[in-house]
Protein backbone atom coordinates (compact mmCIF):
# COMPACT_ATOMS: atom_id res chain seq x y z
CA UNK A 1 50.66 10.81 -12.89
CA UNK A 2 48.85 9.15 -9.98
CA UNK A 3 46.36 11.46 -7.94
CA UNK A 4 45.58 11.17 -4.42
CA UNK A 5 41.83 12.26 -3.40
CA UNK A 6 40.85 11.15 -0.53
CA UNK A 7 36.92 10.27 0.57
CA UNK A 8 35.76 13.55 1.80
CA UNK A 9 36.88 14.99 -1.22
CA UNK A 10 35.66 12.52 -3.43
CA UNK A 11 32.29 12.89 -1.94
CA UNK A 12 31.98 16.84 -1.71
CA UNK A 13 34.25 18.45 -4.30
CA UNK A 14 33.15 16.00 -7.37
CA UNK A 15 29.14 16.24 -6.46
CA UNK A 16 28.84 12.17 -5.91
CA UNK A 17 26.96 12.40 -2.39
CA UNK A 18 24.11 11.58 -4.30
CA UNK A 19 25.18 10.69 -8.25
CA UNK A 20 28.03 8.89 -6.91
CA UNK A 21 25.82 6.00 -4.94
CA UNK A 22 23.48 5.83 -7.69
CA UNK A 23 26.42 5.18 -9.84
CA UNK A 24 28.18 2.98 -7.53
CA UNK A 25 30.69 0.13 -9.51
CA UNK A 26 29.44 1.34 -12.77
CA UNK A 27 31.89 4.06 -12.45
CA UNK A 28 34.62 1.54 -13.40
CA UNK A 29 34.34 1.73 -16.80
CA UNK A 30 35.98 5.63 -16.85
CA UNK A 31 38.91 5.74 -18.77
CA UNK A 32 40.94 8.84 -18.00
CA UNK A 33 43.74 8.43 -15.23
CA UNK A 34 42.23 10.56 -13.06
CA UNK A 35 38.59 9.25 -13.06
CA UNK A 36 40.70 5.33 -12.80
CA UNK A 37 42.11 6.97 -9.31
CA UNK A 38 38.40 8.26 -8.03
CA UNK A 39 36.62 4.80 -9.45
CA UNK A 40 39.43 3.17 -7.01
CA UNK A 41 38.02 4.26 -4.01
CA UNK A 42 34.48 1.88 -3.00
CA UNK A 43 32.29 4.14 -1.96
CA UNK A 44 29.44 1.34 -1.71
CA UNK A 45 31.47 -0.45 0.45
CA UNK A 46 31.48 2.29 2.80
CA UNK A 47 28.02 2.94 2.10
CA UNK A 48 26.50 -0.61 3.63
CA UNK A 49 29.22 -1.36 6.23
CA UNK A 50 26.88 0.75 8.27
CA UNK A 51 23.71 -0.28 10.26
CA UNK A 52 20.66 2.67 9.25
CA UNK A 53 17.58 3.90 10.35
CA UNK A 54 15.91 6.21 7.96
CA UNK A 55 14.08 8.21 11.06
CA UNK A 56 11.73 10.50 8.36
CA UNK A 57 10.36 8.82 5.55
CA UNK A 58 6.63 8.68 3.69
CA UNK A 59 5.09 5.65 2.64
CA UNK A 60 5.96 5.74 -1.19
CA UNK A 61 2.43 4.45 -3.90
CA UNK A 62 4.90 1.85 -4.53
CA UNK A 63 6.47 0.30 -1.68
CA UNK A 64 8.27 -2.30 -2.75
CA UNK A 65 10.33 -0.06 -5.02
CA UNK A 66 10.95 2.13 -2.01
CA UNK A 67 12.53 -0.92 -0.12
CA UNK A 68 14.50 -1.70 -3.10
CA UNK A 69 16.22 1.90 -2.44
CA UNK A 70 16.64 1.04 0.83
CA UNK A 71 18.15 -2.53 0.04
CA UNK A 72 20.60 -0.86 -2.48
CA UNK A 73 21.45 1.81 0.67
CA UNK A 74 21.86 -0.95 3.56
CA UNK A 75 18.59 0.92 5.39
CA UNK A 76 17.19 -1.55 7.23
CA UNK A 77 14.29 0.18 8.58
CA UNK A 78 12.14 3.37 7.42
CA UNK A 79 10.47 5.53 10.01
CA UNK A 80 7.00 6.58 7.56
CA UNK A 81 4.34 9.15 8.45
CA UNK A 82 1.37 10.79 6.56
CA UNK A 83 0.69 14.05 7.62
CA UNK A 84 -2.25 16.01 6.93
CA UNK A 85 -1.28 19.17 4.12
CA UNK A 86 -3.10 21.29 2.86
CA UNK A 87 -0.96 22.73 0.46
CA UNK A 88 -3.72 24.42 -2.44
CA UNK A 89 -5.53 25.76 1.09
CA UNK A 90 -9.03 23.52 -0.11
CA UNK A 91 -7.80 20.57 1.15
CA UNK A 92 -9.50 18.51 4.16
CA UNK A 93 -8.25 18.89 7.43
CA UNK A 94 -10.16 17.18 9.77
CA UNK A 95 -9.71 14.17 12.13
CA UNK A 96 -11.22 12.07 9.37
CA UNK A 97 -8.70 12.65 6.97
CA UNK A 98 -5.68 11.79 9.86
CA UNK A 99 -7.71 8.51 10.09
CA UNK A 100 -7.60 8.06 6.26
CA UNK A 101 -3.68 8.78 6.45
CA UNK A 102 -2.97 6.96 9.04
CA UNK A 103 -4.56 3.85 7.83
CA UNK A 104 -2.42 3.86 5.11
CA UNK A 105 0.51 3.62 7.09
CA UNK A 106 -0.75 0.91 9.58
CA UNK A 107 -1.25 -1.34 5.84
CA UNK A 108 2.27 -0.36 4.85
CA UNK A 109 3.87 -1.60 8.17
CA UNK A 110 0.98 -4.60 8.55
CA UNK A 111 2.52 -5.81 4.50
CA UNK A 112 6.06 -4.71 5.76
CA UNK A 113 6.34 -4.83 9.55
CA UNK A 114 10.44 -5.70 9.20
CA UNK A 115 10.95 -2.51 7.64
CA UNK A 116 8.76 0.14 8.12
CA UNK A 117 7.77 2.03 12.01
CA UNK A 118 4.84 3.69 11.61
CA UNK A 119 4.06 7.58 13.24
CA UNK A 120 0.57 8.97 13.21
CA UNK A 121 -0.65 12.12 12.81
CA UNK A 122 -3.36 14.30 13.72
CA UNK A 123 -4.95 17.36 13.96
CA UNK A 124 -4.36 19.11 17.13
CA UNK A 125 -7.27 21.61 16.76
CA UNK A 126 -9.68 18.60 17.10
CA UNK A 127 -9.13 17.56 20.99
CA UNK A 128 -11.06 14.89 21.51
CA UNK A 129 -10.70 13.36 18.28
CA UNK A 130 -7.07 13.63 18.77
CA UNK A 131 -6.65 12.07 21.97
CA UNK A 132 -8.97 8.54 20.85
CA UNK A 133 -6.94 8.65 17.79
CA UNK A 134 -3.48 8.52 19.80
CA UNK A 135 -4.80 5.44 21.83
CA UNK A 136 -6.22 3.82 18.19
CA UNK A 137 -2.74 4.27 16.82
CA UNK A 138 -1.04 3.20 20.08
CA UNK A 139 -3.09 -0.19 20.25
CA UNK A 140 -2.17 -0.49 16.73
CA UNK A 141 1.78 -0.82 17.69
CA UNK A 142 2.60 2.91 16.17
CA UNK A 143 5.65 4.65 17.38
CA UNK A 144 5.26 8.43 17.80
CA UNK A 145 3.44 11.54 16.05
CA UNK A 146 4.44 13.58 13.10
CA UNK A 147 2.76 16.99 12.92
CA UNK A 148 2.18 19.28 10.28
CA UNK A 149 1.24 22.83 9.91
CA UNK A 150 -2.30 22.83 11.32
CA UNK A 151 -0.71 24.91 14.58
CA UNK A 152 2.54 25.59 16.05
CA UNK A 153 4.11 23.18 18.54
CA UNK A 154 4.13 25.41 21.22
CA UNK A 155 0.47 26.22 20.69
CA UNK A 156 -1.95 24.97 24.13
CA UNK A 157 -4.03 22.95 21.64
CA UNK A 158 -0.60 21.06 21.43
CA UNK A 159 -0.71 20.57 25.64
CA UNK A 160 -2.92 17.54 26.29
CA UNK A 161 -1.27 16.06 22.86
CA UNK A 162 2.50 16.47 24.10
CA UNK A 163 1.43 14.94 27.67
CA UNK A 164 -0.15 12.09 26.39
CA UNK A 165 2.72 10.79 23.90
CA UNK A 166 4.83 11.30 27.04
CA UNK A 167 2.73 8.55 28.51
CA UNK A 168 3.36 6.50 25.89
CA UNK A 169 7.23 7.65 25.64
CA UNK A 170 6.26 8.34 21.99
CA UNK A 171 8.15 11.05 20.08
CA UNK A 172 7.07 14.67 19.16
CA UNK A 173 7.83 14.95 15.90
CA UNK A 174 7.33 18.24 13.68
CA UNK A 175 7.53 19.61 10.15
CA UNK A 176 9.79 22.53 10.55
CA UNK A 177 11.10 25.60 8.95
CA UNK A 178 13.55 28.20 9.47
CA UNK A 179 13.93 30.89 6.74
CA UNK A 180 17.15 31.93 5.11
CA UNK A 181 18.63 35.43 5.75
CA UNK A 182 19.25 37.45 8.62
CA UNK A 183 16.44 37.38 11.34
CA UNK A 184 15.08 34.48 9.23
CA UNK A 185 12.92 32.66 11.87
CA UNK A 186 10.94 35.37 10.95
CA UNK A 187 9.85 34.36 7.83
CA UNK A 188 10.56 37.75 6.46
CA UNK A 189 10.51 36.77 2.61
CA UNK A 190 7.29 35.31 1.42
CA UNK A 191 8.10 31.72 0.21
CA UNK A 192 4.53 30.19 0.35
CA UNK A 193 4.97 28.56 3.86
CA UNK A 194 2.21 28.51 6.37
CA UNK A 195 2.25 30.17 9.24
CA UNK A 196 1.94 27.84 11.59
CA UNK A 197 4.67 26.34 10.71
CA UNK A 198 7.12 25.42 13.68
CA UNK A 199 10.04 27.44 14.11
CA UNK A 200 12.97 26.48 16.25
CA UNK A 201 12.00 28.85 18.83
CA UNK A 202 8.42 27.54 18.93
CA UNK A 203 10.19 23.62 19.32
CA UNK A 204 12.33 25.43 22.33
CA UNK A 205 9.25 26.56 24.35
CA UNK A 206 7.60 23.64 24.03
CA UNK A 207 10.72 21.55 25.33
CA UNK A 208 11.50 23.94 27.85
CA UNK A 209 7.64 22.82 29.09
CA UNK A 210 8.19 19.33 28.69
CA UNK A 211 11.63 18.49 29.37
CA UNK A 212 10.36 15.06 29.60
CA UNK A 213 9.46 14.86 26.38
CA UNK A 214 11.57 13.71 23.64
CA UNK A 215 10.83 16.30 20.22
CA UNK A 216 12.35 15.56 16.67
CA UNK A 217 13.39 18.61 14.33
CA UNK A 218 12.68 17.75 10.82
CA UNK A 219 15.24 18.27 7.97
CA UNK A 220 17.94 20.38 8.85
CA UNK A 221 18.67 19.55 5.33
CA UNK A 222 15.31 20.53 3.80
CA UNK A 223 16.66 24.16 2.25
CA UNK A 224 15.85 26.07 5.66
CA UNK A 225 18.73 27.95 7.71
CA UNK A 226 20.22 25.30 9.34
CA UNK A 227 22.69 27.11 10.57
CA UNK A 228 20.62 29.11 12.98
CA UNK A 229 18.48 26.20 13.47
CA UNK A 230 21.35 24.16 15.37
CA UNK A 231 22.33 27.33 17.71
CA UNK A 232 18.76 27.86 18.34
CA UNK A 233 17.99 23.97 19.50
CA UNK A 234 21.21 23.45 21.14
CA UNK A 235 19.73 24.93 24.64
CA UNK A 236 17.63 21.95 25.27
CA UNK A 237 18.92 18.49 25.27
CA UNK A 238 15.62 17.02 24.48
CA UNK A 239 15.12 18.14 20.94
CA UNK A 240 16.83 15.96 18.13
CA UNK A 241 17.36 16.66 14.78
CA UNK A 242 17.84 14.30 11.57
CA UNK A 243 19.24 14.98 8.65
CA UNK A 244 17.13 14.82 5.67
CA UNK A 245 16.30 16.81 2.59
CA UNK A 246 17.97 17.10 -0.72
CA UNK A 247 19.90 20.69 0.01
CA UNK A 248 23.80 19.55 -0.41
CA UNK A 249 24.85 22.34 1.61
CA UNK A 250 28.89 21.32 3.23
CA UNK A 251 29.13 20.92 6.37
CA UNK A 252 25.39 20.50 7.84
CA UNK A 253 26.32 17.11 9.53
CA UNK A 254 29.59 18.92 10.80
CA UNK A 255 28.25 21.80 12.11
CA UNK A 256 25.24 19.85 13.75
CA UNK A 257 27.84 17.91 15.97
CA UNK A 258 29.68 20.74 16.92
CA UNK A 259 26.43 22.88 18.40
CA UNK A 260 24.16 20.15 19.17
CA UNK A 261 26.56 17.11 19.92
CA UNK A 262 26.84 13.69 18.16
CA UNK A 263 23.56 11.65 20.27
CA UNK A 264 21.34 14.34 19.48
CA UNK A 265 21.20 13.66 15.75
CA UNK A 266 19.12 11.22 13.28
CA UNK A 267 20.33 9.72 9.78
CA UNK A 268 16.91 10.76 7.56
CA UNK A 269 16.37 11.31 3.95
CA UNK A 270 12.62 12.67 3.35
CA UNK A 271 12.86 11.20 0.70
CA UNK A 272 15.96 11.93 -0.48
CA UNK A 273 17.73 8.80 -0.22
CA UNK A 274 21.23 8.83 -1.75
CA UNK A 275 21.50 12.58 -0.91
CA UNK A 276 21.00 11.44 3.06
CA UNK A 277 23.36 8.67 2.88
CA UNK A 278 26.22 10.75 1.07
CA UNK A 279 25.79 13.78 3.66
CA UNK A 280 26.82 11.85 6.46
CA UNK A 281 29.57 9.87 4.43
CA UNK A 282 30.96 13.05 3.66
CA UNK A 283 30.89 14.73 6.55
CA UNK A 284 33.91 14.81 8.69
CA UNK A 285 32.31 12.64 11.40
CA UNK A 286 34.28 9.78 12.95
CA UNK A 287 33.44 6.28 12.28
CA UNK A 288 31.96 5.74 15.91
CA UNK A 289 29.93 9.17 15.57
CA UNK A 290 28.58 7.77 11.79
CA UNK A 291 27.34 4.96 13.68
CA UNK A 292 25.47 6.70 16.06
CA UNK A 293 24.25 9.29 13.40
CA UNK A 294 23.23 6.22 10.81
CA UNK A 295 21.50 3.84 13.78
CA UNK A 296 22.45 4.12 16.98
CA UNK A 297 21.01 7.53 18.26
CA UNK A 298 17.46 6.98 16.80
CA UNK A 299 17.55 3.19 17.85
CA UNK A 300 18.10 4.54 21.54
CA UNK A 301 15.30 7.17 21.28
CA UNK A 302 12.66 4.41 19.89
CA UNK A 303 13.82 1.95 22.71
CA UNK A 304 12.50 4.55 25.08
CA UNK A 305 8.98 3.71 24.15
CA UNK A 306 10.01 -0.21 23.44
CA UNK A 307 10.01 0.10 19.23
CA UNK A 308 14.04 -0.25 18.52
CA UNK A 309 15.39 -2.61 16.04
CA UNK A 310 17.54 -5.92 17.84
């Protein structure tokens, strides 16, 4: 009996947004009638006929097998940062160790300047530190900031930082959170994260003070409540969001379009890489908005500042 699926289902209902890719043709060899139908449909073909931007990625130990991913994926470049963490709570925090991190991503895009655009990071609580590292980093060719948990976004140690990247049209990028459950911006459960962590509402103040600026939500995808996240953020056109993380959740990419509109948000993976292409595959996104989601909309943002891909 033939059976008709077609590629939203294929993707969602059988679990291949990630296992599927990583399979790719090798599913051929499946020998039941119905896995012959699902093998039919390509699903690398519609993975590379599309141009990508991987807008939050970390410089992998190995980075050559990291662009092999990328090859297999058709991502032609990989935004990297290195924030500072301080996960165990004993770890250094200082404007020495953004230097150290940094430097390793100036060497990754120095050995791979086709592929990877390089952010910097820093520690706002350290001023002056902060404001000769932005210039270092600037000289150096780097793109935009990534920030961490060392103080909220909308935090005045974050003032003289946000000003200056708008000088350089550089973009303010954060690690973010949003807790699931009801009032769960509130961080009402105790998962382990930090408290400075960014909240949506903390990325809205500071947005609503620089409306000039151009700020990047991390991960809607990440396991947070992204839900909330996208009705929160859709008040100020100035904050974008990407997709990455490796929560499978339906519908993230669809609902993000609907609240926040289809320019306003950024193919990533954090890491994630077959998860982030097979979330936006799946979605029910047109072709034209896929291609602004995969390339288009992040490409735009980095021309702002004179770093987009020909």
């Amino acid at each position: 009996m033939s059976i008709k699926i077609n590629r939203r289902k294929f993707l969602a209902n059988t679990s291949l947004t990630a296992t599927g890719i990583i399979l790719g043709s090798n599913m051929a060899g499946c020998s039941s009638g119905k896995e012959q139908v699902v093998s039919s449909y390509d699903i690398m073909k519609d993975v590379m006929k599309y141009r990508k931007i991987d807008s939050h990625a970390h410089p992998d130990v190995d980075l050559e097998k990291q662009l092999e991913i990328a090859d297999r994926l058709g991502i032609e470049k990989l935004q990297i940062s290195k924030p500072i963490t301080n996960f165990s709570g004993n770890e250094p925090e200082g404007p020495e160790e953004a230097v150290k991190n940094n430097n390793i991503v100036l060497n990754a895009v120095k050995k791979y300047p086709d592929r990877f655009i390089g952010f910097f990071t820093l520690n706002p609580l350290f001023n002056r530190e902060s404001m000769e590292e932005i210039k270092r980093c600037a000289d150096m060719g780097m793109a935009g900031f990534k920030g961490y948990t060392q103080a909220k976004l909308n935090d005045p140690v974050y003032y003289p930082i946000i000003e200056k990247l708008i000088d350089y049209k550089m973009i303010v990028y954060m690690h973010t959170f949003c807790q699931l459950g009801m009032g769960g911006y509130r961080m009402k459960y105790d998962v382990g994260r930090f408290a400075n962590t960014t909240l949506p509402e903390d990325m809205v103040d500071a947005a609503k003070r620089y409306p000039e600026a151009i700020f990047h939500f991390a991960h809607i995808g990440g396991g947070a409540d992204w839900e909330y996240e996208c009705k929160i953020l859709k008040e100020c056109p100035n904050i974008y969001v990407d997709t990455g993380g490796s929560n499978n959740e339906e519908n993230i990419v669809d609902f993000a379009i609907r609240h926040l509109g289809d320019e306003r948000i950024f193919f990533g993976t954090d890491g994630a890489y077959h998860h982030g292409v097979g979330r936006v595959l799946a979605s029910n996104a047109t072709e034209e908005q896929k291609k602004k989601i995969f390339f288009d909309n992040y490409n735009n943002v980095l021309k702002k500042g004179g770093h987009h891909v020909a």
